[in-house]
N, C-alpha and C. Protein backbone atom coordinates (compact mmCIF):
# COMPACT_ATOMS: atom_id res chain seq x y z
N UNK A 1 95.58 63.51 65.82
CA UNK A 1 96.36 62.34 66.22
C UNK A 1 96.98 62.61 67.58
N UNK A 2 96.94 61.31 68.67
CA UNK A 2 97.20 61.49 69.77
C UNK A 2 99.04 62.16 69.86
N UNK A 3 99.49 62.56 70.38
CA UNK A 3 100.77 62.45 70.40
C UNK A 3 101.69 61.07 71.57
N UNK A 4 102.62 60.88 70.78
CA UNK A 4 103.45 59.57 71.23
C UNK A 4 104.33 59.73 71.88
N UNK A 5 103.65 58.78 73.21
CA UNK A 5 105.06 58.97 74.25
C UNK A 5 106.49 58.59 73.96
N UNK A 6 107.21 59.66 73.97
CA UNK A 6 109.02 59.55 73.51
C UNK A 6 110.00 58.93 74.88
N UNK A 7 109.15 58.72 76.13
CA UNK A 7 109.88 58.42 77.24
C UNK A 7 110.64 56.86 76.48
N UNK A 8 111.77 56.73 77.64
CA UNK A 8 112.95 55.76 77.02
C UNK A 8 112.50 54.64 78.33
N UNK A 9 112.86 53.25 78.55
CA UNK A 9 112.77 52.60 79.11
C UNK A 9 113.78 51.49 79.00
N UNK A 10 114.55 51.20 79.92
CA UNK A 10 115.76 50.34 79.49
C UNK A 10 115.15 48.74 80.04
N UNK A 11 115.33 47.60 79.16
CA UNK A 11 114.91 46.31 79.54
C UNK A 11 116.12 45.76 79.46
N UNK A 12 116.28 44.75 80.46
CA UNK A 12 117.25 43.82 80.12
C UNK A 12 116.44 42.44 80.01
N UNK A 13 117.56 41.54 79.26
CA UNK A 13 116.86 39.75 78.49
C UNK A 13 118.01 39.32 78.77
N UNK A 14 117.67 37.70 79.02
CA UNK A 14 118.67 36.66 79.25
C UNK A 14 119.11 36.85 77.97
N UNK A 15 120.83 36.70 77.62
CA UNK A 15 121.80 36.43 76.79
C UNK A 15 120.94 35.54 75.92
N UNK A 16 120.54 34.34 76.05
CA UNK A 16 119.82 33.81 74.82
C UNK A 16 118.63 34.67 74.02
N UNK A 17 117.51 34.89 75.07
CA UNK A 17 116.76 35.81 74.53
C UNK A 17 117.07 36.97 73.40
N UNK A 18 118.06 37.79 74.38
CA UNK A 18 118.47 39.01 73.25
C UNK A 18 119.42 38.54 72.32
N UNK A 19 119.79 37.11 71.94
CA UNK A 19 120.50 36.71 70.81
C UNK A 19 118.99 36.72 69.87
N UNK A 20 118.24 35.82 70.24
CA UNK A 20 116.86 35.63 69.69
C UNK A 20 116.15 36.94 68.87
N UNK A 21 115.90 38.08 69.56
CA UNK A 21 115.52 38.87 69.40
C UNK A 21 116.79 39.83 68.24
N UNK A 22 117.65 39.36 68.25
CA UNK A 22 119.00 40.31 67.21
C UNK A 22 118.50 39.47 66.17
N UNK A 23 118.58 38.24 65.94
CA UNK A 23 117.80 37.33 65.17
C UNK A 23 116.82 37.82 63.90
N UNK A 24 116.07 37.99 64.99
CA UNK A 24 114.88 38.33 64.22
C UNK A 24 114.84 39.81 63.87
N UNK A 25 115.47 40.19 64.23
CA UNK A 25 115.62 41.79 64.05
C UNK A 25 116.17 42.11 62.70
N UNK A 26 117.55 41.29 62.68
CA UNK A 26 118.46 40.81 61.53
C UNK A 26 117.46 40.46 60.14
N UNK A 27 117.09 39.30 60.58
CA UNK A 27 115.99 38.78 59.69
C UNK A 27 115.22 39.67 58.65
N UNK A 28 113.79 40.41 59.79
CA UNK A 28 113.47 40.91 59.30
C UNK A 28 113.77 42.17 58.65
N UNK A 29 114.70 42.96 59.18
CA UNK A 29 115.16 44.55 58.64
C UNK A 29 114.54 44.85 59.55
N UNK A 30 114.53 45.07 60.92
CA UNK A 30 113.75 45.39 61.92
C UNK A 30 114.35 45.89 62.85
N UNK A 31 114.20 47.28 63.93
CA UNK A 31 114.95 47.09 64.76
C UNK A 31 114.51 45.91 66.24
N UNK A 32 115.45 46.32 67.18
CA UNK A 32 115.37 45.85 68.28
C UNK A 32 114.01 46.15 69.09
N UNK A 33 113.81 47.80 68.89
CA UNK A 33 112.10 48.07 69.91
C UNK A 33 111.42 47.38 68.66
N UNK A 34 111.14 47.70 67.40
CA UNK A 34 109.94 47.32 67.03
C UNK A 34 109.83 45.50 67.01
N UNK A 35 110.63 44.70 66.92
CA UNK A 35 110.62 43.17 67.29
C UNK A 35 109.57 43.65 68.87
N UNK A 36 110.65 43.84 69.66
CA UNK A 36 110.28 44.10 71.09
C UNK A 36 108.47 44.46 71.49
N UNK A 37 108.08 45.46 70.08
CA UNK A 37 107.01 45.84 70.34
C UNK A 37 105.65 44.86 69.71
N UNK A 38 105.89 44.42 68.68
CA UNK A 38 105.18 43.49 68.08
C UNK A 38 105.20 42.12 69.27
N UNK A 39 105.81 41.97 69.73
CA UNK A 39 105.78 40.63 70.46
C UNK A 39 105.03 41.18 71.21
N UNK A 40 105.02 41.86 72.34
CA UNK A 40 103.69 42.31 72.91
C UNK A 40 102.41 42.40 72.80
N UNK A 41 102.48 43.37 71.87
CA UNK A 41 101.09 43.21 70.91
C UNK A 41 100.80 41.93 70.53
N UNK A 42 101.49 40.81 70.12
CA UNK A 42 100.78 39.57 69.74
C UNK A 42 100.50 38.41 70.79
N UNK A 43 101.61 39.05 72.01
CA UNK A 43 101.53 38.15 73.20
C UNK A 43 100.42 38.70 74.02
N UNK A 44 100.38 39.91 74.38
CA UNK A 44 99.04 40.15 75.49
C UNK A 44 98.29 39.68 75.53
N UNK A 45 97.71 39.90 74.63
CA UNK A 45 95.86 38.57 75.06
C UNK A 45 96.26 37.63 75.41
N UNK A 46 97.52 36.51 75.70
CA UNK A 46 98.07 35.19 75.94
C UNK A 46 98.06 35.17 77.13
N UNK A 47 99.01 36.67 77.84
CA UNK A 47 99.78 37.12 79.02
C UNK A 47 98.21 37.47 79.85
N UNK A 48 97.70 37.85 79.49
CA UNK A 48 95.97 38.40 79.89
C UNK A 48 95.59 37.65 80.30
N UNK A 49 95.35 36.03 79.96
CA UNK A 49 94.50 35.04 80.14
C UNK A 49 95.13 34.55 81.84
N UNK A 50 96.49 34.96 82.43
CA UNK A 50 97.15 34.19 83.13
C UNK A 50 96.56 34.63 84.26
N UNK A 51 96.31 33.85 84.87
CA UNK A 51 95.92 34.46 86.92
C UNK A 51 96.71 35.31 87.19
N UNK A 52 96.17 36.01 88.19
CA UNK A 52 97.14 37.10 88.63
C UNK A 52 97.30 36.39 90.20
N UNK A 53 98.23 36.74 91.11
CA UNK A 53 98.56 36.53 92.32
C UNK A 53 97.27 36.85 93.21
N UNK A 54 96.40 37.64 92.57
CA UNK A 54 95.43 37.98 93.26
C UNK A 54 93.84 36.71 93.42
N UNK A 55 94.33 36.39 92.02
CA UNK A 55 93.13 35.04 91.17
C UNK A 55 93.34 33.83 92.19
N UNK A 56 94.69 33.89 92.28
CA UNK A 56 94.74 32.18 93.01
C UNK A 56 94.00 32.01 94.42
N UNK A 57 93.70 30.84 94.12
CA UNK A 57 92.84 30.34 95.51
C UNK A 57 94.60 30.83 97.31
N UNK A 58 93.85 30.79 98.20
CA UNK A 58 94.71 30.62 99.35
C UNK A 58 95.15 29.18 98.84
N UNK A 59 94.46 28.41 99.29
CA UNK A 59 94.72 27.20 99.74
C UNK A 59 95.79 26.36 98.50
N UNK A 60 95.62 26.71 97.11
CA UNK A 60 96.17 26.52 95.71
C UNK A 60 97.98 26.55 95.71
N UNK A 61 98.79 25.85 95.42
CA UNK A 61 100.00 25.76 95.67
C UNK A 61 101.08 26.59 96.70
N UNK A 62 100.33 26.83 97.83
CA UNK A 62 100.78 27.40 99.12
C UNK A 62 101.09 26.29 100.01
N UNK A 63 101.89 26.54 101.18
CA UNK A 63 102.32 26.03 101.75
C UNK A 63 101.12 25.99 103.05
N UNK A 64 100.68 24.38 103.34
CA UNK A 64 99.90 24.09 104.46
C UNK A 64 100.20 24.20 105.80
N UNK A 65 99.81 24.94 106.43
CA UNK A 65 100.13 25.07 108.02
C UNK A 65 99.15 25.53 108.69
């Protein structure tokens, strides 16, 4: 088994968000990273699909000059 990175990473969330996320944390018997981590995991392929800054056309919601 691979071993698991223990590095720490501090995020901050809009006040609503991290009410949201205590929420569900509450809810489920869950903490705060593992909510945190499951949403990822179920969001990426979503977040994946999005253009990157690199995808967009020039000409595509830029300013004409």
């Amino acid at each position: 088994m691979a071993g698991t990175d223990k590095r720490k990473q501090s995020l901050y969330f809009p006040e609503s968000m991290l009410q949201d996320i205590q929420h569900e944390a509450a809810r489920l018997d869950r903490s705060l990273s593992w909510i945190v981590q499951r949403c990822v995991k179920i969001g990426l392929p979503e977040i994946r699909k999005l253009p990157s800054v690199n995808d967009v056309d020039e000409g595509e919601g830029g300013e004409e000059g």
